[in-house]
Protein backbone atom coordinates (compact mmCIF):
# COMPACT_ATOMS: atom_id res chain seq x y z
CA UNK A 1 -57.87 -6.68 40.56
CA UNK A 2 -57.90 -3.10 40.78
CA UNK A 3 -59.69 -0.76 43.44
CA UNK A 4 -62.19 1.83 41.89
CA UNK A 5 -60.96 5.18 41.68
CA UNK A 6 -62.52 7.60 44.28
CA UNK A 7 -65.86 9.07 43.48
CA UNK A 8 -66.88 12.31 44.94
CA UNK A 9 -70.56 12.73 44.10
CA UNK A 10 -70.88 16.83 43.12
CA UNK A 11 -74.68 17.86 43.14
CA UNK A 12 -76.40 19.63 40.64
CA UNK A 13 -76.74 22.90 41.94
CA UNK A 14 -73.18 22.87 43.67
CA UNK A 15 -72.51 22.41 39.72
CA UNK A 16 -74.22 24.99 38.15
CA UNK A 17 -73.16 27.37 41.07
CA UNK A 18 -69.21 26.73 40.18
CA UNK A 19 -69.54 26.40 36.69
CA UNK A 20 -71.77 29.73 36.16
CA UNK A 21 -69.44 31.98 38.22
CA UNK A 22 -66.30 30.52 36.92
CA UNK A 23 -63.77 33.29 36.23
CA UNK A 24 -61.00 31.08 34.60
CA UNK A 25 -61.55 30.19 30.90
CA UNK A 26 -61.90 26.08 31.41
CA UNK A 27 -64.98 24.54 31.40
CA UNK A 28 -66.40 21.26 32.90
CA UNK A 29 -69.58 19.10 31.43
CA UNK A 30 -71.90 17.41 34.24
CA UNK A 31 -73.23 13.63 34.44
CA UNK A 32 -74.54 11.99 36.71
CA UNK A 33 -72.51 13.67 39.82
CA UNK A 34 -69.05 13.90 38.22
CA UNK A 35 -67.38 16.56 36.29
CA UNK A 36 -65.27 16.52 33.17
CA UNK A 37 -63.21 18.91 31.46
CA UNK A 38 -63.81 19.87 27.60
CA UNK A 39 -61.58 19.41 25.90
CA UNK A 40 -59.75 22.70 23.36
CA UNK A 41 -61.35 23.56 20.37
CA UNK A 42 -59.23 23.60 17.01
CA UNK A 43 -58.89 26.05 14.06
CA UNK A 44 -61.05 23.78 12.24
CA UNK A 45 -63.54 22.98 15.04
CA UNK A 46 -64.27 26.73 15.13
CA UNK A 47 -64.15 27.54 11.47
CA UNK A 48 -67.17 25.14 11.28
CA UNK A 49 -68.80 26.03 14.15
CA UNK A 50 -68.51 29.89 13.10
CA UNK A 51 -69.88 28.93 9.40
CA UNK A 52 -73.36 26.50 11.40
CA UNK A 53 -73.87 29.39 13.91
CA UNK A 54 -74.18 31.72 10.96
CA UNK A 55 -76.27 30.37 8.46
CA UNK A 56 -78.24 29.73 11.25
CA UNK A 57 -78.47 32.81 12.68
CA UNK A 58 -79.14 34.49 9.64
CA UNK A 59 -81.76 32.07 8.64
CA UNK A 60 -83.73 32.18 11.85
CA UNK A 61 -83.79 35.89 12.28
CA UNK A 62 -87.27 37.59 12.89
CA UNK A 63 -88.54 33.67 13.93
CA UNK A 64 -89.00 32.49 17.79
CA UNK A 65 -85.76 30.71 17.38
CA UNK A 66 -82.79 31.86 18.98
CA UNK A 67 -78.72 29.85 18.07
CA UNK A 68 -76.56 29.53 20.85
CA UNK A 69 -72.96 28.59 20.25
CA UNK A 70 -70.30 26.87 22.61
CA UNK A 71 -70.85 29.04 25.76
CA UNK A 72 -74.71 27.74 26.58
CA UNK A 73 -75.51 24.88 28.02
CA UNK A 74 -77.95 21.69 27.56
CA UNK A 75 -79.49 20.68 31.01
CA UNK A 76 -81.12 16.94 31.00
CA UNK A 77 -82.82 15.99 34.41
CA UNK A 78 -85.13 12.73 34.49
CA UNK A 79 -85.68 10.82 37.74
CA UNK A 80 -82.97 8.87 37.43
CA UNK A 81 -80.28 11.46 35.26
CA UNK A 82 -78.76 14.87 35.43
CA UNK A 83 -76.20 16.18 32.55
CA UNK A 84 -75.05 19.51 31.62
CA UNK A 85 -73.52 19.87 28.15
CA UNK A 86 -72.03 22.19 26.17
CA UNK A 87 -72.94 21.83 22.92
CA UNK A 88 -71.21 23.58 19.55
CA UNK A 89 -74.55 24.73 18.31
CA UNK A 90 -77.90 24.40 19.54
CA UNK A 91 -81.26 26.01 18.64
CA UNK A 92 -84.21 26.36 21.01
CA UNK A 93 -87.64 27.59 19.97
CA UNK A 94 -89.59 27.73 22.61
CA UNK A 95 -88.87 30.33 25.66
CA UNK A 96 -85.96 29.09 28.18
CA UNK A 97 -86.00 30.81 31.35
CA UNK A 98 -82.80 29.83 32.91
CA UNK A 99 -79.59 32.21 32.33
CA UNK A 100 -77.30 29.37 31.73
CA UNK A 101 -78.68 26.42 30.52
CA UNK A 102 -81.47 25.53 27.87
CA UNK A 103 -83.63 22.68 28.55
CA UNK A 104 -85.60 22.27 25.18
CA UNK A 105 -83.30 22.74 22.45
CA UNK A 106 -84.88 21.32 19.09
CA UNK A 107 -81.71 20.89 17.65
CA UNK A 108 -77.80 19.80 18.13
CA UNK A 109 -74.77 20.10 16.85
CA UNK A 110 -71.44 18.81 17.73
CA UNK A 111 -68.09 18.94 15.72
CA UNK A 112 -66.27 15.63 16.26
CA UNK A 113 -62.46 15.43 17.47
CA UNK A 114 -60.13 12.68 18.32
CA UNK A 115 -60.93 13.26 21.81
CA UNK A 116 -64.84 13.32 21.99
CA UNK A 117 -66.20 11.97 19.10
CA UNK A 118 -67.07 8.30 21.35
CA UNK A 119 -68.67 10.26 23.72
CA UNK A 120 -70.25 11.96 21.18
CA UNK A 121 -71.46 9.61 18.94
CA UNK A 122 -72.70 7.49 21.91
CA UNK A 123 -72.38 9.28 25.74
CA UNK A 124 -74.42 12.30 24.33
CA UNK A 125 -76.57 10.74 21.81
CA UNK A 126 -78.32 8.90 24.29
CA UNK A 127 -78.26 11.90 26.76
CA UNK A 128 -79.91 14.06 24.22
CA UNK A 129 -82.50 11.79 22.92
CA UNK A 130 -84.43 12.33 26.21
CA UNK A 131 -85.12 15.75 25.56
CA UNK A 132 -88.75 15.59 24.60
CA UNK A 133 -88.18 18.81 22.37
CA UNK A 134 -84.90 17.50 20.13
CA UNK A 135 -85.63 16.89 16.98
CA UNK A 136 -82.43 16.53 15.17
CA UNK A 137 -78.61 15.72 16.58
CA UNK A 138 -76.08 16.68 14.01
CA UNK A 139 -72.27 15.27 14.00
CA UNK A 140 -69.82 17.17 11.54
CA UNK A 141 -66.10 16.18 11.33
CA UNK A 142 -64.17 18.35 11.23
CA UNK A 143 -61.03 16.51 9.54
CA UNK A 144 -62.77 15.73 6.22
CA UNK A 145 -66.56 17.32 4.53
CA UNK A 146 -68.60 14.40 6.33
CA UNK A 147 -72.59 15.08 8.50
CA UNK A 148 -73.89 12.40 10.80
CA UNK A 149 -77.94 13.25 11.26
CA UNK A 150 -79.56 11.21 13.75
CA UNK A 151 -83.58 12.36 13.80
CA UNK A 152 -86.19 11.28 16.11
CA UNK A 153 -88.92 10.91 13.10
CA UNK A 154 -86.45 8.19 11.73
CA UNK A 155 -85.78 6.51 15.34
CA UNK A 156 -82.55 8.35 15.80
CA UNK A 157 -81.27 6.16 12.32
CA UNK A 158 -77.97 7.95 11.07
CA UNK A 159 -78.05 9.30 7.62
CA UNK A 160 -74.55 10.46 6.00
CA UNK A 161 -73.41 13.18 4.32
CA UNK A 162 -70.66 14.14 1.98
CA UNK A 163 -68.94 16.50 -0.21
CA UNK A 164 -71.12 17.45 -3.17
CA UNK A 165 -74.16 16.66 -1.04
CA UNK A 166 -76.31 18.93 0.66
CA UNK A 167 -78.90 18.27 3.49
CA UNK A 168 -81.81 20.22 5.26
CA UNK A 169 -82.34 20.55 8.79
CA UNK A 170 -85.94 19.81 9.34
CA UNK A 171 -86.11 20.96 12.76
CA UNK A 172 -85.58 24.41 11.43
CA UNK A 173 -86.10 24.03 7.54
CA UNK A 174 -82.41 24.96 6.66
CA UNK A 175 -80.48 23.40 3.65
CA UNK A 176 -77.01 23.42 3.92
CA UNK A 177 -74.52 22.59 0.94
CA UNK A 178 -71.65 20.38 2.25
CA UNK A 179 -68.94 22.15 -0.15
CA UNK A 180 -70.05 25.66 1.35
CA UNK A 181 -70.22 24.39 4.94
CA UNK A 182 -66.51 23.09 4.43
CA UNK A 183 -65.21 26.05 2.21
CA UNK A 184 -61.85 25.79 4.28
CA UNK A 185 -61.60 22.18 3.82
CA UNK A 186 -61.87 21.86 0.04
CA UNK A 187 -60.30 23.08 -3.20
């Protein structure tokens, strides 16, 4: 048998206070006390991040909704959890006070790689569901044109999406054609 690895418990705000300030261009997701470093993001992984953040952006201009890409994070604090994520895209509606972090973002996105998309499809689903405000988590390969949508009016059910298809985000009433979305994927 093995000994456990040693765990150095990192608070919250001894978190937030290294992470905000951090001058070097890594940066590290929070649960539960320990730290983890993303991962890089590929060609691809920013190509369909770029092409959510816009349609979004331009959709929601002139509304109370605001897009935040990559560089924002998701804070989740119940009595017995504490994460900090950095989502791909998220959209919050209401108005978030903190600099840093968002705390009721109605909607997710992450683009799946080799490296995170377990702890995507699972770690974070569950993470994000306790957010009272999220409506909608959104999974988007970024290897082949292919949506996950988990939303909390179906009881966080996945519904799939492919090429030819299209699909609305309800959270902020956006359709979204699957061949445009993955313009640099397709023929």
């Amino acid at each position: 048998m093995s000994a456990l690895p040693n765990f150095t418990y990192l608070s919250p705000e001894a978190y937030l206070l290294g992470e905000n300030d951090r001058t070097d261009a890594v940066k590290y997701e929070y649960v539960n006390g320990q730290v983890y470093a993303m991962a890089d993001a590929s060609r691809n992984h920013n190509r369909l991040a770029r092409n959510l953040t816009t349609r979004l952006d331009i959709h929601l201009r002139g509304s109370r909704c605001e897009v935040f890409q990559g560089d924002m994070k998701v804070g989740i604090q119940t009595a017995s959890e504490q994460h900090f994520y950095y989502p791909d895209v998220q959209v919050s509606c209401v108005e978030e006070n903190n600099r840093y972090f968002n705390t009721a973002p109605c909607l997710i996105i992450e683009v799946l790689s080799e490296s995170t998309a377990r702890v995507d499809r699972y770690e974070k689903l569950v993470a994000y569901r306790l957010l009272d405000s999220l409506q909608e988590y959104v999974l988007c390969s970024q290897e082949t044109a292919h949506v996950e949508i988990y939303r909390q009016r179906t009881g966080w059910k996945a519904e799939y999406f492919v090429a030819g298809q299209s699909f609305t985000l309800e959270s902020v009433d956006l359709t979204v054609g699957m061949d445009e979305l993955y313009e640099f994927l397709l023929p």
